[in-house]
PDB file of N, CA and C in Angstrom:
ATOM      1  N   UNK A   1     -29.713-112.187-124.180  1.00  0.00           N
ATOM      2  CA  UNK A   1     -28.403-112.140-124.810  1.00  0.00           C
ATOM      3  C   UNK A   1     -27.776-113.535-124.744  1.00  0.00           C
ATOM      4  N   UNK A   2     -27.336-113.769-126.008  1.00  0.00           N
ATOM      5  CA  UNK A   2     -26.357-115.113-125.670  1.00  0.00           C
ATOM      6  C   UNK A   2     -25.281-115.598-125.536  1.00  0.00           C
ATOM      7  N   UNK A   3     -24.796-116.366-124.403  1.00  0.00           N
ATOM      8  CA  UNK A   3     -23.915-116.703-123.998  1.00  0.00           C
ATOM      9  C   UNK A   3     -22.306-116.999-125.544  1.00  0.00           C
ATOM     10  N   UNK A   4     -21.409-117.047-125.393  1.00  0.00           N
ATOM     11  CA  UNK A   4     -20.619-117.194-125.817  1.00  0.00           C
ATOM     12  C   UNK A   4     -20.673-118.671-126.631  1.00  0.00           C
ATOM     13  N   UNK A   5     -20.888-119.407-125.178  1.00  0.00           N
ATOM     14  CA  UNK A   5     -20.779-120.902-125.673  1.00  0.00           C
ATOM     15  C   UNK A   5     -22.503-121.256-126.872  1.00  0.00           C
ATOM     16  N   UNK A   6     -23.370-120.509-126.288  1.00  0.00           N
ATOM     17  CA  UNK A   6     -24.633-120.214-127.278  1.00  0.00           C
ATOM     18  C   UNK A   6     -24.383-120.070-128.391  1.00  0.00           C
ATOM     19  N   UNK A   7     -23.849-118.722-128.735  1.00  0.00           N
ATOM     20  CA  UNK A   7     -23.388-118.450-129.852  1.00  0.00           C
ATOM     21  C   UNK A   7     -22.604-119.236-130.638  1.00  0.00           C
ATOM     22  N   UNK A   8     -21.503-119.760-130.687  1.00  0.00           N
ATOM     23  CA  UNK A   8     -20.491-120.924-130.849  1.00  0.00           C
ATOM     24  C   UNK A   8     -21.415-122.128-131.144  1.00  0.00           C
ATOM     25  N   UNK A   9     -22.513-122.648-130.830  1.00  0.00           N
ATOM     26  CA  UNK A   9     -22.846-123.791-131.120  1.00  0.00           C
ATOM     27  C   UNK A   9     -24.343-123.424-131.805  1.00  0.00           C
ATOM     28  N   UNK A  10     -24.246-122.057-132.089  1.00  0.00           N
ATOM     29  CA  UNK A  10     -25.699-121.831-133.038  1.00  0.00           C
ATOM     30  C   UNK A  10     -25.204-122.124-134.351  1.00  0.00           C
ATOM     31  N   UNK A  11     -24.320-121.314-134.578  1.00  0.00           N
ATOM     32  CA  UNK A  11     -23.181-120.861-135.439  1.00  0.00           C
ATOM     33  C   UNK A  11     -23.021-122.362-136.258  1.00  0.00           C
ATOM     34  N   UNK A  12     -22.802-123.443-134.874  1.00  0.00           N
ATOM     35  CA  UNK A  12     -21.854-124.233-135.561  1.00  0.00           C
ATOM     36  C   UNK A  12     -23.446-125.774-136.409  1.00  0.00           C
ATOM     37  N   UNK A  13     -24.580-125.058-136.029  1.00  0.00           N
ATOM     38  CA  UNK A  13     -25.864-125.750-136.191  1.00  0.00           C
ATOM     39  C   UNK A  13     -26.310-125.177-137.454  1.00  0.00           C
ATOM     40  N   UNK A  14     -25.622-123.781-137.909  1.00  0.00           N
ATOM     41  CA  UNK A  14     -26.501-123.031-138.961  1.00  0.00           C
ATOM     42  C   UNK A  14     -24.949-123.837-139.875  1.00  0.00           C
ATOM     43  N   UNK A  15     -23.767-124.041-139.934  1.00  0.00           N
ATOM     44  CA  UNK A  15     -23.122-124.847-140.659  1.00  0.00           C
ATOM     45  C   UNK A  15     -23.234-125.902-140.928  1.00  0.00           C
ATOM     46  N   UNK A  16     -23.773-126.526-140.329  1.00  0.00           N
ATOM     47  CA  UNK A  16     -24.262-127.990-140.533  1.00  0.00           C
ATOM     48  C   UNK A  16     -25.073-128.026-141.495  1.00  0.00           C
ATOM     49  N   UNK A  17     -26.203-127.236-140.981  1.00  0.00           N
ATOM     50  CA  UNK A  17     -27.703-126.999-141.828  1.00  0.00           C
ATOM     51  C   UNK A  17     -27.220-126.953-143.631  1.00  0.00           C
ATOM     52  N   UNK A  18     -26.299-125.580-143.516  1.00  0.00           N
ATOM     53  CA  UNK A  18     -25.789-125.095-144.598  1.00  0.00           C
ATOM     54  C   UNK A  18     -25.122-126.402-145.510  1.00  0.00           C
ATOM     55  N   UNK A  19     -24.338-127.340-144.872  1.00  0.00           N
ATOM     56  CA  UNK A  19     -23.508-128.069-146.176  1.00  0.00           C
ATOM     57  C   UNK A  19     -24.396-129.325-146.056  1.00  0.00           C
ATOM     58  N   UNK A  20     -25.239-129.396-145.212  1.00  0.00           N
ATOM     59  CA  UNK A  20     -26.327-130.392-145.721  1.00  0.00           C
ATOM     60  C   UNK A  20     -27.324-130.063-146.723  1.00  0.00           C
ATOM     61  N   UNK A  21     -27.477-128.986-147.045  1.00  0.00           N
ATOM     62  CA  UNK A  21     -27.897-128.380-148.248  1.00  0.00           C
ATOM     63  C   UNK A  21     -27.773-128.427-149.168  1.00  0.00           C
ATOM     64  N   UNK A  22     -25.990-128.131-149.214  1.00  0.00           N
ATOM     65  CA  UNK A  22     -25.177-128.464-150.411  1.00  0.00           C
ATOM     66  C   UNK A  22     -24.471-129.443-150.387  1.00  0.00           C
ATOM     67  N   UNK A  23     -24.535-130.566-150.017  1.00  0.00           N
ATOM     68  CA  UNK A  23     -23.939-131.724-150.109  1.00  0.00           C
ATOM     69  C   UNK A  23     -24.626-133.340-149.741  1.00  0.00           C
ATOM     70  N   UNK A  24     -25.627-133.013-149.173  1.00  0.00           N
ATOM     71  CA  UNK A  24     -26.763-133.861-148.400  1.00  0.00           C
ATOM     72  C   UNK A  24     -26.009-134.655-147.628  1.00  0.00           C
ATOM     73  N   UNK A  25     -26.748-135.858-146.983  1.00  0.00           N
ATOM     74  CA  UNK A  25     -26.466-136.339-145.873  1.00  0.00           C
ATOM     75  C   UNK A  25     -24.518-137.006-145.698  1.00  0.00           C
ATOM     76  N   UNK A  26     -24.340-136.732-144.453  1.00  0.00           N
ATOM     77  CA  UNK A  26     -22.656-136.176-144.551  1.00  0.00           C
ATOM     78  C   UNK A  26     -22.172-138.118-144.480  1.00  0.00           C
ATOM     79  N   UNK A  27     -22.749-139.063-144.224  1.00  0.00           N
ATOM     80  CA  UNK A  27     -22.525-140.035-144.831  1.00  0.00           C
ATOM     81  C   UNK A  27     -22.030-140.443-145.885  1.00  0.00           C
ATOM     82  N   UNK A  28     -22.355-139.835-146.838  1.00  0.00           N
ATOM     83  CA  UNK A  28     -22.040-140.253-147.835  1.00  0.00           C
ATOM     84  C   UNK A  28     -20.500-139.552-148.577  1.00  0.00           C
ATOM     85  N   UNK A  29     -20.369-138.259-148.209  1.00  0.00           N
ATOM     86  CA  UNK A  29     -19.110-137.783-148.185  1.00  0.00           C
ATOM     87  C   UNK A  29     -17.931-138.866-147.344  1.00  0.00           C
ATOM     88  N   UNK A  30     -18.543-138.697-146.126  1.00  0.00           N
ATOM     89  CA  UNK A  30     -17.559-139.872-145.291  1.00  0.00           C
ATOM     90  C   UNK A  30     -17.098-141.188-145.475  1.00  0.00           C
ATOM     91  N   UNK A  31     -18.290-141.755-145.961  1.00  0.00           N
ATOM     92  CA  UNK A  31     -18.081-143.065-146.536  1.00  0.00           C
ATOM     93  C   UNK A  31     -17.234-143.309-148.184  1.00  0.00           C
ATOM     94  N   UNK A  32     -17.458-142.448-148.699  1.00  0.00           N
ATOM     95  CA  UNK A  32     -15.897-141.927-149.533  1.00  0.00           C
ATOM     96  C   UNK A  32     -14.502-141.495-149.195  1.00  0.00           C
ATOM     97  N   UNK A  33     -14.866-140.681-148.097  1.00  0.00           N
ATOM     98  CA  UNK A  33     -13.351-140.317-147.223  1.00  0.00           C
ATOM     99  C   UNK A  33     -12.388-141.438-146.847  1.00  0.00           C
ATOM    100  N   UNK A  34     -13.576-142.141-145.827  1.00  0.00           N
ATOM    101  CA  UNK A  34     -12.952-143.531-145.600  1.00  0.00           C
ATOM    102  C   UNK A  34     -12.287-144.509-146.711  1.00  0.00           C
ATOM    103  N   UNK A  35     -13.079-144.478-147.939  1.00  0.00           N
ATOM    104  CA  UNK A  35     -13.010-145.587-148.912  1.00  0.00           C
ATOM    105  C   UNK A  35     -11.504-145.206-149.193  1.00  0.00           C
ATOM    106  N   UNK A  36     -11.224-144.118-149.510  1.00  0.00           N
ATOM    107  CA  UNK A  36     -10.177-143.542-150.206  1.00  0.00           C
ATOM    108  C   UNK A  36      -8.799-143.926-148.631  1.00  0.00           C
ATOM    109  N   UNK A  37      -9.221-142.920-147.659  1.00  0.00           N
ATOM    110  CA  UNK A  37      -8.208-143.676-146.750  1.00  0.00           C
ATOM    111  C   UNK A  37      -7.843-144.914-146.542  1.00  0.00           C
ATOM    112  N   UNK A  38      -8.816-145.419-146.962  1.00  0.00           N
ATOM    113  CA  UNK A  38      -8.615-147.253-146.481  1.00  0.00           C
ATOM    114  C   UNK A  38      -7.948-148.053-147.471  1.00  0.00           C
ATOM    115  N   UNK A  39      -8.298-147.684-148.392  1.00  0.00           N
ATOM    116  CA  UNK A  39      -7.511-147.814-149.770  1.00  0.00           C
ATOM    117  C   UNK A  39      -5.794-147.626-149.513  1.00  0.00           C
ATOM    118  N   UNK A  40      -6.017-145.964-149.041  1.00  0.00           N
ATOM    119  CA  UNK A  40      -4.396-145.175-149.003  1.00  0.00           C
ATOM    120  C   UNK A  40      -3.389-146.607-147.872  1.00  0.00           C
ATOM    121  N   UNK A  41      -3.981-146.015-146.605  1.00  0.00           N
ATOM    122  CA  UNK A  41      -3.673-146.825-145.116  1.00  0.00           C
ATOM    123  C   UNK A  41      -2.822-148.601-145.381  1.00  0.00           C
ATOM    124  N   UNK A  42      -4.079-149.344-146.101  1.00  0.00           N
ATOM    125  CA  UNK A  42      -4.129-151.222-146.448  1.00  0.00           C
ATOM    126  C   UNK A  42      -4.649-151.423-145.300  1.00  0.00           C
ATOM    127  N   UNK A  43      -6.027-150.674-144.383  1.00  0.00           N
ATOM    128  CA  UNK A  43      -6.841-151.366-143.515  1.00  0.00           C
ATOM    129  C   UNK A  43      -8.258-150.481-143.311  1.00  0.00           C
ATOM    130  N   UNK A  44      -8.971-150.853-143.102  1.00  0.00           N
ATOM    131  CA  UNK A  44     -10.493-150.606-143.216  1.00  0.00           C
ATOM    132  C   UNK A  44     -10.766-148.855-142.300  1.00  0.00           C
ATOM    133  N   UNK A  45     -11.148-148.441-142.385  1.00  0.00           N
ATOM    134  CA  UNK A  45     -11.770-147.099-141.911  1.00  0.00           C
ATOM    135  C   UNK A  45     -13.204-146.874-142.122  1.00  0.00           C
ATOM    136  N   UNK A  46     -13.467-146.416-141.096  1.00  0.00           N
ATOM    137  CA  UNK A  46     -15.236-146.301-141.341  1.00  0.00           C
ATOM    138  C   UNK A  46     -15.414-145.026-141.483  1.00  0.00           C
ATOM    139  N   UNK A  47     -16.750-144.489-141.824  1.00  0.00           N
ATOM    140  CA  UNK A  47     -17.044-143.230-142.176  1.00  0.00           C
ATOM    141  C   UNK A  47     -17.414-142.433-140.991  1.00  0.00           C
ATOM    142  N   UNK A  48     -17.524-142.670-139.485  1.00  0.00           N
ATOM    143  CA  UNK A  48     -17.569-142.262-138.682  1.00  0.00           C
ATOM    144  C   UNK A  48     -16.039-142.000-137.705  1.00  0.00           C
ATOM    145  N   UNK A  49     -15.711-142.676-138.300  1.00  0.00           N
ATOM    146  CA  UNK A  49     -13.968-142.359-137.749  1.00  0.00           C
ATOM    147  C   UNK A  49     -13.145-141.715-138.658  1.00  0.00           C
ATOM    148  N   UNK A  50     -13.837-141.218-139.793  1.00  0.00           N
ATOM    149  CA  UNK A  50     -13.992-140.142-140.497  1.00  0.00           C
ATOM    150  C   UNK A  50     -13.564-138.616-140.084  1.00  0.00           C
ATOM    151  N   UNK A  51     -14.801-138.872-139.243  1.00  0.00           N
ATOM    152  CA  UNK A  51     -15.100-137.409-138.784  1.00  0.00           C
ATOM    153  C   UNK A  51     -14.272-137.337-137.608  1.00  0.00           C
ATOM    154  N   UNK A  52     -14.129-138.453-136.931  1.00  0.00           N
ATOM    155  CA  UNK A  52     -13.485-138.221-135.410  1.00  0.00           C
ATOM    156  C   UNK A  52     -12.078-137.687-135.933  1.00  0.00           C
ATOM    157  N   UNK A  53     -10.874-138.325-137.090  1.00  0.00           N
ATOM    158  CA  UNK A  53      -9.798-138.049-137.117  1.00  0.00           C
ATOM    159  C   UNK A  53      -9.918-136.452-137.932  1.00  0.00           C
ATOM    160  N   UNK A  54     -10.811-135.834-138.328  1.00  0.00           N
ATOM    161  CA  UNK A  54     -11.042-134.818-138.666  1.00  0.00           C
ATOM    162  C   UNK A  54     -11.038-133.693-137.168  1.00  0.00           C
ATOM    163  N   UNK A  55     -11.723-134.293-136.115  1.00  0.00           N
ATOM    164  CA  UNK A  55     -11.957-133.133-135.204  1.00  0.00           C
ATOM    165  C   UNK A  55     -10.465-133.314-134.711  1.00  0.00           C
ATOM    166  N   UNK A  56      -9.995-134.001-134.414  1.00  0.00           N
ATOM    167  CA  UNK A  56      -8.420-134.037-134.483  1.00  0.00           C
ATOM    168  C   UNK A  56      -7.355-133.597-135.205  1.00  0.00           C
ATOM    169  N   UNK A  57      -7.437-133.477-136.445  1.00  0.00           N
ATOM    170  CA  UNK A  57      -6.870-132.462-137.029  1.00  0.00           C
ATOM    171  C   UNK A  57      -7.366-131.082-136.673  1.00  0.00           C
ATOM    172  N   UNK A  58      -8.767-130.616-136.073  1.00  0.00           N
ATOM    173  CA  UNK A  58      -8.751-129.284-135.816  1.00  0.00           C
ATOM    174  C   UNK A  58      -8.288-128.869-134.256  1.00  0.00           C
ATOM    175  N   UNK A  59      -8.191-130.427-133.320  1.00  0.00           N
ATOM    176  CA  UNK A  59      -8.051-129.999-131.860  1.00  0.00           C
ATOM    177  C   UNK A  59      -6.423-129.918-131.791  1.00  0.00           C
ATOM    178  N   UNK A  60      -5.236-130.745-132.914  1.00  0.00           N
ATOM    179  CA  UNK A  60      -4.075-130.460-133.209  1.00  0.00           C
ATOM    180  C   UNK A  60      -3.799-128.786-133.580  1.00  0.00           C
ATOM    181  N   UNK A  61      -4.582-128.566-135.011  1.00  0.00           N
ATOM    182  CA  UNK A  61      -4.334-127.162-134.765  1.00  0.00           C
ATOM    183  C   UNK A  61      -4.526-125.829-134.127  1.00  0.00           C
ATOM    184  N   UNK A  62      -5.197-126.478-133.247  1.00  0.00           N
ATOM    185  CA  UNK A  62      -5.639-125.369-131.648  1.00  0.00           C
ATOM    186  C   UNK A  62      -4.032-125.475-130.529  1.00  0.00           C
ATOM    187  N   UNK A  63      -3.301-126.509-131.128  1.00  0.00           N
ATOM    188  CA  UNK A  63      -2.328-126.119-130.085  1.00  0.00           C
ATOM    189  C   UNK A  63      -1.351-124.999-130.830  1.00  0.00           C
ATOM    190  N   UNK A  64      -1.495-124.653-132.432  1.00  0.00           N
ATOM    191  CA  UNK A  64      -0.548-123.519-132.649  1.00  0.00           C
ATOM    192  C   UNK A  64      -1.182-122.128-131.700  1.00  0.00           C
ATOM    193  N   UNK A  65      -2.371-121.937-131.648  1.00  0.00           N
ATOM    194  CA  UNK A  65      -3.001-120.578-132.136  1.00  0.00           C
ATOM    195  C   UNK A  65      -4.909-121.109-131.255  1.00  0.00           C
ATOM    196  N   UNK A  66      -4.770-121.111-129.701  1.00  0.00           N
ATOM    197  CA  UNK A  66      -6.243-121.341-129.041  1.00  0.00           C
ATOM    198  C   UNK A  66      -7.057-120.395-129.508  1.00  0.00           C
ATOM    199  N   UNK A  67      -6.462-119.305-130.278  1.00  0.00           N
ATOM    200  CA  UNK A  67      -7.732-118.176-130.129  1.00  0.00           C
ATOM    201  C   UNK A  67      -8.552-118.334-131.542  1.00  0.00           C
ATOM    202  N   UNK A  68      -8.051-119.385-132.727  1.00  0.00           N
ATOM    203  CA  UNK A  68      -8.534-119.230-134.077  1.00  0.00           C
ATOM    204  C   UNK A  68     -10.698-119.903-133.766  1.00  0.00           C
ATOM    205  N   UNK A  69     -11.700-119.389-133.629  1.00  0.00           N
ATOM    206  CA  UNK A  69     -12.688-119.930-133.720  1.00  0.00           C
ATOM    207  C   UNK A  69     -13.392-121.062-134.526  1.00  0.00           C
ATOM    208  N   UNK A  70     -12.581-120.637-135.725  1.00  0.00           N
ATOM    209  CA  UNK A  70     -12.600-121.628-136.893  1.00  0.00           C
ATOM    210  C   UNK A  70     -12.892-123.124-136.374  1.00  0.00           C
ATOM    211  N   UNK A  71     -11.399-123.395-135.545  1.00  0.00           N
ATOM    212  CA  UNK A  71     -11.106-124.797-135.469  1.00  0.00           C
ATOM    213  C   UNK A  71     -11.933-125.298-133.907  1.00  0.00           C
ATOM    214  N   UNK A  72     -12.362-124.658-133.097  1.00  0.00           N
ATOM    215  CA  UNK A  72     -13.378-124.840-132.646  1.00  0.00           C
ATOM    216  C   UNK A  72     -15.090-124.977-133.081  1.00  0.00           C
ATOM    217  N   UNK A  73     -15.048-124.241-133.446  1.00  0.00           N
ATOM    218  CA  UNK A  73     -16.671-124.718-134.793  1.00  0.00           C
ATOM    219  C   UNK A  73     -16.485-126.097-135.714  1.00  0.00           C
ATOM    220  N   UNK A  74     -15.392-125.673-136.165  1.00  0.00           N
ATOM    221  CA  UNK A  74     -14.992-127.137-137.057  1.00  0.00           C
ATOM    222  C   UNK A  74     -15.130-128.426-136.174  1.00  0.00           C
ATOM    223  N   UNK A  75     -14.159-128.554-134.854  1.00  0.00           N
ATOM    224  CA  UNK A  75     -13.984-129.732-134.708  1.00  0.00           C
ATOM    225  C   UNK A  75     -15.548-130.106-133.668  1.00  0.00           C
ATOM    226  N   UNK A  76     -16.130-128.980-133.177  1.00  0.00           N
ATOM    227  CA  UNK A  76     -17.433-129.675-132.856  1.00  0.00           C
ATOM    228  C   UNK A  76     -18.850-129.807-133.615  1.00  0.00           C
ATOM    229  N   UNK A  77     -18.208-129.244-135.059  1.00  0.00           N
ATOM    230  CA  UNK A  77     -19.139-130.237-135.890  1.00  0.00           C
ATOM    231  C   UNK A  77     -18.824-131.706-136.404  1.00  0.00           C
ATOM    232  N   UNK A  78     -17.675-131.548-136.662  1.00  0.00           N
ATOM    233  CA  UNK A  78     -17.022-132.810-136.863  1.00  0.00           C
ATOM    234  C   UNK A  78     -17.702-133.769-135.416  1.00  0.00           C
ATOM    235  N   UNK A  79     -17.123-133.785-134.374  1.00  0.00           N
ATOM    236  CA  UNK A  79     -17.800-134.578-133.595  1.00  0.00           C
ATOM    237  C   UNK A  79     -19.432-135.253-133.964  1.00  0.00           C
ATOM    238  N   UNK A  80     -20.316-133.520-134.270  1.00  0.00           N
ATOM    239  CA  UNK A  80     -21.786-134.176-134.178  1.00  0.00           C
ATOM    240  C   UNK A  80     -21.736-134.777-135.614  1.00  0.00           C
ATOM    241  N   UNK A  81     -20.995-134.466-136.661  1.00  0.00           N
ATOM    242  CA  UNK A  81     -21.477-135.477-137.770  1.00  0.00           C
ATOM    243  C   UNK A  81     -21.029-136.646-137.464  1.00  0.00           C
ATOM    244  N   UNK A  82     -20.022-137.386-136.587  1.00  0.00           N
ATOM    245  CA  UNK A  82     -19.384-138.618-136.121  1.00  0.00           C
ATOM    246  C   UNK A  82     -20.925-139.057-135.500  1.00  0.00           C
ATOM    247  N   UNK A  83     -21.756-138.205-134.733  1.00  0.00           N
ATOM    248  CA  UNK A  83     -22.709-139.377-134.220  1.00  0.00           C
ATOM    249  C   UNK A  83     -23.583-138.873-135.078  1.00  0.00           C
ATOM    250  N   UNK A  84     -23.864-138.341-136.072  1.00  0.00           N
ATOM    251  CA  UNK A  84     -25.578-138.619-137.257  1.00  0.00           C
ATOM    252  C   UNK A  84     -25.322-139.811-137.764  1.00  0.00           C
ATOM    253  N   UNK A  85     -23.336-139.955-138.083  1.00  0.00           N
ATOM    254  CA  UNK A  85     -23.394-141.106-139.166  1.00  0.00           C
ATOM    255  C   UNK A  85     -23.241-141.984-138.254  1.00  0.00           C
ATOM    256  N   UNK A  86     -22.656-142.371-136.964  1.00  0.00           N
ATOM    257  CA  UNK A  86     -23.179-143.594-136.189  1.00  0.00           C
ATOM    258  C   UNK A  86     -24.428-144.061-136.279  1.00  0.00           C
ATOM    259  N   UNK A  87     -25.033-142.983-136.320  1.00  0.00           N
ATOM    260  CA  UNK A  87     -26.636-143.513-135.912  1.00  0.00           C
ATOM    261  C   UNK A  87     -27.055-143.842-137.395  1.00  0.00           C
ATOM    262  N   UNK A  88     -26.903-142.835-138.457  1.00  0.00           N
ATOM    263  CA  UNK A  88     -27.040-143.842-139.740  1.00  0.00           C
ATOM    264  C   UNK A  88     -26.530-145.168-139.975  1.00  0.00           C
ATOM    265  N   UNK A  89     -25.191-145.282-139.479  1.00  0.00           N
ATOM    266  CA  UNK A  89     -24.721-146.654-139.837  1.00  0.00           C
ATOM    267  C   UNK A  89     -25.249-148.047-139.056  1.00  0.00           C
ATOM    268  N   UNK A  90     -26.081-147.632-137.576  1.00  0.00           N
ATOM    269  CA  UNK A  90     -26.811-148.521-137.095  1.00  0.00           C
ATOM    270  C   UNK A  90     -28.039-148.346-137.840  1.00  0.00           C
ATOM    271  N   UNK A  91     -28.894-147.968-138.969  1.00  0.00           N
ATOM    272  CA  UNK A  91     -30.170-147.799-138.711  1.00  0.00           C
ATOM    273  C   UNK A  91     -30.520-148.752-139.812  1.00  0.00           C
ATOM    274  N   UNK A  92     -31.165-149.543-139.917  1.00  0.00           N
ATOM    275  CA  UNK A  92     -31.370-150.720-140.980  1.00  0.00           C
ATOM    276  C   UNK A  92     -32.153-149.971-141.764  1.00  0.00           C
ATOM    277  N   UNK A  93     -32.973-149.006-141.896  1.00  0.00           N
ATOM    278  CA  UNK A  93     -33.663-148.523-142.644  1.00  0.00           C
ATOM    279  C   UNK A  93     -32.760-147.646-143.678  1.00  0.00           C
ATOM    280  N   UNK A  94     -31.491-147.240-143.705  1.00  0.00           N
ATOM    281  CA  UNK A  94     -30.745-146.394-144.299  1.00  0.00           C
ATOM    282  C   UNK A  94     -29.624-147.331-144.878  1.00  0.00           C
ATOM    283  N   UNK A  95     -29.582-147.535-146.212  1.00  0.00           N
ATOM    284  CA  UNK A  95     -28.830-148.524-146.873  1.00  0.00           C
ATOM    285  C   UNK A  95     -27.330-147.890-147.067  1.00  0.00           C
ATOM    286  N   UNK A  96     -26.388-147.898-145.976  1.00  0.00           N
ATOM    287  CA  UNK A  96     -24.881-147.389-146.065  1.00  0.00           C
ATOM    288  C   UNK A  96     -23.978-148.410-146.967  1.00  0.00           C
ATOM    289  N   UNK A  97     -24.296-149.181-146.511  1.00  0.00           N
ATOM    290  CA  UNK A  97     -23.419-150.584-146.904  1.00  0.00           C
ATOM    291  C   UNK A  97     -23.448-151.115-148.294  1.00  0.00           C
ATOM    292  N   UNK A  98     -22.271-151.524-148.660  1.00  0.00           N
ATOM    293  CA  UNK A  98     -22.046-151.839-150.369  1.00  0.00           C
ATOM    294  C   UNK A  98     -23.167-153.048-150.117  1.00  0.00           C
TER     295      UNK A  98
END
């Protein structure tokens, strides 16, 4: 049987899976997110700080309402896409950069 916290992070592995499916590698969403914030802001944003101010918007809305699951799944995917695209954005073999 699996644990709670099991469950919660299977869950949050079969979502991942899922919008990498339909959207492919989450880089490239991000690195638009950013473009557009950085644009909005008048200073640079990366596509990995992307995702971090994203799990922050879901760990903000955990202080209305701790019990919503949502924003727990959310913000610890958000985290793990913050380090795929770190590690994409170090990897010389993966062309991120204009």
């Amino acid at each position: 049987m699996s644990t709670t916290t099991e469950k919660l992070f299977n869950n949050v592995v079969k979502t991942i899976h899922a919008r990498g499916v339909s959207y492919g590698h989450p880089i490239t969403n991000h690195k638009r997110i950013a473009e557009l914030w950085s644009a909005y802001l008048g200073y640079p944003i990366q596509p990995n700080e992307v995702a971090i101010c994203m799990a922050l918007v879901k760990i903000s809305r955990q202080a209305e309402d701790p019990t919503i699951l949502d924003n727990y799944e959310d913000c610890l995917a958000y985290i793990s896409i913050a380090k795929t695209i770190t590690d994409a954005m170090s990897d010389d073999r993966y062309e991120w950069k204009d």
